[in-house]
Protein backbone atom coordinates (compact mmCIF):
# COMPACT_ATOMS: atom_id res chain seq x y z
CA UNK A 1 16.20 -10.16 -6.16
CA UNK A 2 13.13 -8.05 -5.83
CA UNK A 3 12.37 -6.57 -2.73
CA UNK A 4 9.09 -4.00 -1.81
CA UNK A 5 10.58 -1.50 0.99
CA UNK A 6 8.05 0.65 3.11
CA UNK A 7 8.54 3.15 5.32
CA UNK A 8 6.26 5.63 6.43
CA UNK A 9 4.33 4.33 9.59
CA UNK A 10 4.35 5.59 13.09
CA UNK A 11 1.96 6.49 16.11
CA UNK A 12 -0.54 9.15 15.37
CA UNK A 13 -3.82 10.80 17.22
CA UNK A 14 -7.54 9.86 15.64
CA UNK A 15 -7.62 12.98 12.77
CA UNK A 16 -4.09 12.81 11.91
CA UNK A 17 -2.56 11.59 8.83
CA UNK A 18 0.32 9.65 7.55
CA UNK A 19 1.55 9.04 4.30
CA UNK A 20 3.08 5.02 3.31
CA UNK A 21 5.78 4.57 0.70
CA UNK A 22 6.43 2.03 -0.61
CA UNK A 23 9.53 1.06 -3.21
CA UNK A 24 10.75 -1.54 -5.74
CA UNK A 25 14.38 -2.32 -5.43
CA UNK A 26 16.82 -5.08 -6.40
CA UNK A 27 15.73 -5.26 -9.91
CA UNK A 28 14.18 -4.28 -13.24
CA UNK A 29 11.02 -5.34 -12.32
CA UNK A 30 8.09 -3.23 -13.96
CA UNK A 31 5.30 -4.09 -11.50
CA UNK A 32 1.63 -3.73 -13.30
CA UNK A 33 -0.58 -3.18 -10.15
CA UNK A 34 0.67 -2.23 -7.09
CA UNK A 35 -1.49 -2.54 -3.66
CA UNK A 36 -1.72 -1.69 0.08
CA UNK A 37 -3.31 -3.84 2.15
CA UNK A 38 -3.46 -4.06 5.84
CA UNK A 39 -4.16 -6.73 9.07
CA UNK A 40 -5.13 -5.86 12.24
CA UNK A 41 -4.48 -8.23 15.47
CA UNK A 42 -7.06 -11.16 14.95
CA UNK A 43 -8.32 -10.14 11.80
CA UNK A 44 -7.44 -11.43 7.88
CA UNK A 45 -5.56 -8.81 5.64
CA UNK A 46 -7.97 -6.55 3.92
CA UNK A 47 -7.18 -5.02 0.43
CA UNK A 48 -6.90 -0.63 1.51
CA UNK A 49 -6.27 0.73 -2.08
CA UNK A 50 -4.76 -0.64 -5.41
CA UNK A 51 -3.28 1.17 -8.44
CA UNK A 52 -2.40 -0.34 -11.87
CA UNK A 53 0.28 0.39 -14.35
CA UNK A 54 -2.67 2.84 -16.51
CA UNK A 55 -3.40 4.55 -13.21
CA UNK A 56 -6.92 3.12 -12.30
CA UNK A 57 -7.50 3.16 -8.27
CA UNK A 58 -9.63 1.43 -6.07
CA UNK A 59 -10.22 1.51 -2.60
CA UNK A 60 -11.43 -0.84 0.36
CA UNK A 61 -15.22 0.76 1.41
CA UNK A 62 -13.69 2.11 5.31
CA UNK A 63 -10.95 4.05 3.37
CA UNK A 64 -12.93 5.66 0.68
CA UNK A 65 -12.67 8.85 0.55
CA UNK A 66 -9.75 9.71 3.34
CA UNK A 67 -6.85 7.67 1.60
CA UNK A 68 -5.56 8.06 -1.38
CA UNK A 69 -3.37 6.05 -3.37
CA UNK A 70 -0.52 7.09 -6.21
CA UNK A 71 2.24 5.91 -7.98
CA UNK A 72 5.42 7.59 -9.35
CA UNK A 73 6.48 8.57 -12.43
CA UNK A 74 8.82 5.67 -13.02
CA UNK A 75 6.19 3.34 -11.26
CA UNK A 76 8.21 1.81 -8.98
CA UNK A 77 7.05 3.22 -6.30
CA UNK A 78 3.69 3.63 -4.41
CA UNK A 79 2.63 5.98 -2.03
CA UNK A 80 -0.38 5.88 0.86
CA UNK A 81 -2.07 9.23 2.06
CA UNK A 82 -4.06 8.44 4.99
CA UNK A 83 -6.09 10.99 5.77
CA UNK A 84 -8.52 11.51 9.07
CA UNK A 85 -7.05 8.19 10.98
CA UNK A 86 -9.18 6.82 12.98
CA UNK A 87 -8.16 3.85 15.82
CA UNK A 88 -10.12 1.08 13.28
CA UNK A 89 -7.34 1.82 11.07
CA UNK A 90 -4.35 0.42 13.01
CA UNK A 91 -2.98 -2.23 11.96
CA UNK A 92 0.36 -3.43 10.09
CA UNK A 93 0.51 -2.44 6.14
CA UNK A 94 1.90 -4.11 3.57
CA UNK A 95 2.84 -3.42 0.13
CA UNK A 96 2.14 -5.71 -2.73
CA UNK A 97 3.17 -5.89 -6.76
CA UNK A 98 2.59 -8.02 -9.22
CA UNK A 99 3.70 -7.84 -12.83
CA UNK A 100 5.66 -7.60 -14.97
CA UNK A 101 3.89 -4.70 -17.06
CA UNK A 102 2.31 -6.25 -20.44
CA UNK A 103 1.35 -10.05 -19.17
CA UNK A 104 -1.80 -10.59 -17.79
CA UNK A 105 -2.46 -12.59 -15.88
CA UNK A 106 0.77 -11.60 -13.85
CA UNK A 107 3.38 -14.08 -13.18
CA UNK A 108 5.23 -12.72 -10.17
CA UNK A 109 3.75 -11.08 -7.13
CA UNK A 110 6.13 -9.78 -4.56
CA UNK A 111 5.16 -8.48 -0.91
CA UNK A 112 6.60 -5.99 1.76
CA UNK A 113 7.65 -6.77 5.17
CA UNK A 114 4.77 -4.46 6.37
CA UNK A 115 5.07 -1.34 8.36
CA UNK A 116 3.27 -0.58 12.00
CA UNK A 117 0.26 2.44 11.55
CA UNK A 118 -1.11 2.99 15.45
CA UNK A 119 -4.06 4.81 15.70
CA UNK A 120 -4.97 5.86 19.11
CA UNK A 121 -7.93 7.51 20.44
């Protein structure tokens, strides 16, 4: 069974940073893109940054610029460098894959059980 496992999060000061991880396990499963997204308290989950199986990245418009998104050699993993937090980014984070590598569209999509980022002022 696949499962997405994050760790990472935590309570951090406006300016800090944290770095998300994010790992397939329980499989073979050679995810094509791989994604972050996030949800804040009364708000829909927002796309942060995605990464596909090539390496192409894109990011949400707040994060631009301060995060940064990469993958590991293997690809089963994804990682989250949030630079310059700010309290707009808290929120809990989730990790999302889809694949397998070489179908398009995908046919499975697996998420994370999310990890807490606090941001406070």
């Amino acid at each position: 069974q696949v499962q997405l496992v994050e760790s990472g999060g935590g309570t951090v000061q406006a300016g800090e940073s944290l770095r998300l991880s994010c790992v397939v396990s329980g499989s073979d499963f050679k995810p094509n893109a791989m994604r972050w997204y996030r949800q804040a308290p009364g708000k829909e989950r927002e796309l942060v940054a995605g990464i596909r199986s090539g390496g192409d990245t894109n990011y949400g418009d707040s994060v631009r610029g301060r995060f940064r998104i990469s993958r590991d050699n293997g690809g089963n993993g994804v990682y989250l460098q949030m630079n310059r937090l700010k309290p707009e980014d808290t929120g809990a984070y989730f990790c999302n894959a889809d694949g397998p590598q070489g179908f398009d569209p995908p046919t499975k999509e697996y998420w994370g059980q999310g990890t807490q980022v606090t941001v406070s002022s």
